[in-house]
N, C-alpha and C. Protein backbone atom coordinates (compact mmCIF):
# COMPACT_ATOMS: atom_id res chain seq x y z
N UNK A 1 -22.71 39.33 5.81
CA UNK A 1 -22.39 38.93 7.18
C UNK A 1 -22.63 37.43 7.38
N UNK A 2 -23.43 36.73 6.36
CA UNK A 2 -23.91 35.18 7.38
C UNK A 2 -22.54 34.48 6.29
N UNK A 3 -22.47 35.26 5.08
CA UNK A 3 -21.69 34.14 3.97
C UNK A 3 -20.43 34.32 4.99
N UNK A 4 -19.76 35.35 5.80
CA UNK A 4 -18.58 35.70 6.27
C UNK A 4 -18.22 34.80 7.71
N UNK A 5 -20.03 34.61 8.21
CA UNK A 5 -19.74 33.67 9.60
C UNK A 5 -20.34 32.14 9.38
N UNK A 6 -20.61 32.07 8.15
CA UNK A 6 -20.33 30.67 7.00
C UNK A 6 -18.93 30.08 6.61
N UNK A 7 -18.39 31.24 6.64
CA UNK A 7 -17.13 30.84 6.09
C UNK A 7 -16.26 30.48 7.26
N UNK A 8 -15.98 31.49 8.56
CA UNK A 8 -15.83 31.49 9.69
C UNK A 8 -15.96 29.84 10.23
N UNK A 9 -16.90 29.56 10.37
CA UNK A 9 -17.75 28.30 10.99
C UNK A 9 -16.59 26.84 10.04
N UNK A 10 -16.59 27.29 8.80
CA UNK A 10 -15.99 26.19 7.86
C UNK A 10 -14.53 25.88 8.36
N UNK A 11 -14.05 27.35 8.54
CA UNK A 11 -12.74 27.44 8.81
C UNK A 11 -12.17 26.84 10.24
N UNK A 12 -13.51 27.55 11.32
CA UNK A 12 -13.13 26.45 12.83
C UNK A 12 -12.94 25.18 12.51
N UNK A 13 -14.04 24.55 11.64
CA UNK A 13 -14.40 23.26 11.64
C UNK A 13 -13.08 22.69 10.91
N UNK A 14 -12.63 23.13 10.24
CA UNK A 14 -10.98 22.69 9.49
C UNK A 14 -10.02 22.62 10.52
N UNK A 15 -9.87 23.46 11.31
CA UNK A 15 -8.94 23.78 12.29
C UNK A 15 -9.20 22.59 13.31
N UNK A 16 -10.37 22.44 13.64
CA UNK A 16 -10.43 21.54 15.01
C UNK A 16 -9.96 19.75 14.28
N UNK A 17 -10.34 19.89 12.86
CA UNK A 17 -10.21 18.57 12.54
C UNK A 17 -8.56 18.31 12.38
N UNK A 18 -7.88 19.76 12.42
CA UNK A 18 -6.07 19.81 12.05
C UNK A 18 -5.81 19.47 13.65
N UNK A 19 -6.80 19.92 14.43
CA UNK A 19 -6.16 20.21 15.79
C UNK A 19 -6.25 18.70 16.41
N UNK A 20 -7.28 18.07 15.88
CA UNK A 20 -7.69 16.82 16.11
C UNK A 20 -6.32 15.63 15.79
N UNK A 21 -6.34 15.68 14.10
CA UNK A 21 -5.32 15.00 14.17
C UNK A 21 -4.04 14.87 14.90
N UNK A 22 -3.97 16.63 15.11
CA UNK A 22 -2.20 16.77 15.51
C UNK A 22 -2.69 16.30 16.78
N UNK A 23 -3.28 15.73 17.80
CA UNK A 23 -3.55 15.04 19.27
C UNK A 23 -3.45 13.77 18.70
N UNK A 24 -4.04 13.11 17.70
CA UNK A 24 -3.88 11.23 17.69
C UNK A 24 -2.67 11.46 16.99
N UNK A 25 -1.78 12.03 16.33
CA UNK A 25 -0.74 11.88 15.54
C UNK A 25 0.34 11.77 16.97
N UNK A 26 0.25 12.90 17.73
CA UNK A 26 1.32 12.57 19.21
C UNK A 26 0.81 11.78 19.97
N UNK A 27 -0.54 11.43 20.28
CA UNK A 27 -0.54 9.97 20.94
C UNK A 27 -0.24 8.85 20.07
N UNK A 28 0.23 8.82 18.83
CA UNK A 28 0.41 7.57 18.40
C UNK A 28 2.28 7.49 18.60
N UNK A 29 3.12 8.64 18.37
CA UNK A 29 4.37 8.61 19.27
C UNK A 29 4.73 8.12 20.51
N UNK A 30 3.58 9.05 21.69
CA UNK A 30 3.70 8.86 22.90
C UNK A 30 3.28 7.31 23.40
N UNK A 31 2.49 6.60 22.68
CA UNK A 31 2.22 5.39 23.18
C UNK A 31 3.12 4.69 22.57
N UNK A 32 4.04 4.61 21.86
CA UNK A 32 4.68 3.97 21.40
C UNK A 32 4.25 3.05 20.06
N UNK A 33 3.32 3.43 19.48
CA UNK A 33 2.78 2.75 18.30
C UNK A 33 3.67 3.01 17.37
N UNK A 34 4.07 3.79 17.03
CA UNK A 34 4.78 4.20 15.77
C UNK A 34 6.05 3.47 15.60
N UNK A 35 6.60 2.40 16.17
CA UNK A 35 7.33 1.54 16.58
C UNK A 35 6.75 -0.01 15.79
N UNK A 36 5.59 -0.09 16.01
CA UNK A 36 4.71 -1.25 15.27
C UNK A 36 4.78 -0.90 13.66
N UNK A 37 4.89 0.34 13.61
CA UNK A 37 4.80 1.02 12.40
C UNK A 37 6.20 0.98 11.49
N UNK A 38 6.90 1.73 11.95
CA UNK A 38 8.11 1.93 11.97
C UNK A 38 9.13 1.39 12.59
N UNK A 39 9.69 0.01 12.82
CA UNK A 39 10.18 -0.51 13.94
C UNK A 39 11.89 0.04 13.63
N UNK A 40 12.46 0.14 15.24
CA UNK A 40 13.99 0.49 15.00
C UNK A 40 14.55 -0.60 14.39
N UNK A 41 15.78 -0.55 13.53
CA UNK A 41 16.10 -1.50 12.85
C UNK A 41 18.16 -2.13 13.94
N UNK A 42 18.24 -2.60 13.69
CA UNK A 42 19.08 -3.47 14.90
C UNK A 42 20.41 -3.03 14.04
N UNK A 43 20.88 -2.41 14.27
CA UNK A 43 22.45 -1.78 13.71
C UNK A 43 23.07 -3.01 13.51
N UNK A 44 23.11 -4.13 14.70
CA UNK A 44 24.15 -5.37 14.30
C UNK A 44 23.63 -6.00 13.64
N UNK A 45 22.07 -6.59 13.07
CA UNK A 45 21.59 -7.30 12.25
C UNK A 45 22.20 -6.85 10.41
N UNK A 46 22.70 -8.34 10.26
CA UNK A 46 23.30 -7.97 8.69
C UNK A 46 21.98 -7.75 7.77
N UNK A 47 22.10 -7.25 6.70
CA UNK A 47 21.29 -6.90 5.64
C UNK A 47 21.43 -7.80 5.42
N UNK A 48 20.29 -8.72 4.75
CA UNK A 48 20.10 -10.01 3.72
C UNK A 48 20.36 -9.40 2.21
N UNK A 49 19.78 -8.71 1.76
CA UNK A 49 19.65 -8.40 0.61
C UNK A 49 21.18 -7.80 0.24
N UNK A 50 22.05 -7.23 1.02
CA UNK A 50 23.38 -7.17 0.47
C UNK A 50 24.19 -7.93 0.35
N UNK A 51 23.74 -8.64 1.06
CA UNK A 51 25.30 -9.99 1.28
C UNK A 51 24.43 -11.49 0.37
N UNK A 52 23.64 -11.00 -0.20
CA UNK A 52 23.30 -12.29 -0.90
C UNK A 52 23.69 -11.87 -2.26
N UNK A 53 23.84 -10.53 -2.68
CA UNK A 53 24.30 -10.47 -4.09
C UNK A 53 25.44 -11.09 -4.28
């Protein structure tokens, strides 16, 4: 019984740290960070690297 609510206890503690991330992973969407990260790229801006070959 304690190894079973040992194991139990391990398993919340995994979960809250999944549950954790998945909250800063959508506030980093919702604030718009992922933009700093990932920035949109400008459809009309030419590629350098193609037009210089």
């Amino acid at each position: 019984m304690k190894e079973r609510l040992h194991t139990l206890g391990q398993e919340l503690d995994d979960w809250k740290a999944y549950y954790n991330w998945i909250n800063r992973l959508v506030d980093f969407f919702e604030s718009g960070k992922i933009f700093d990260v990932v920035p949109i790229e400008d459809p009309h801006k030419e590629d350098k690297q193609t037009h210089e070959e």
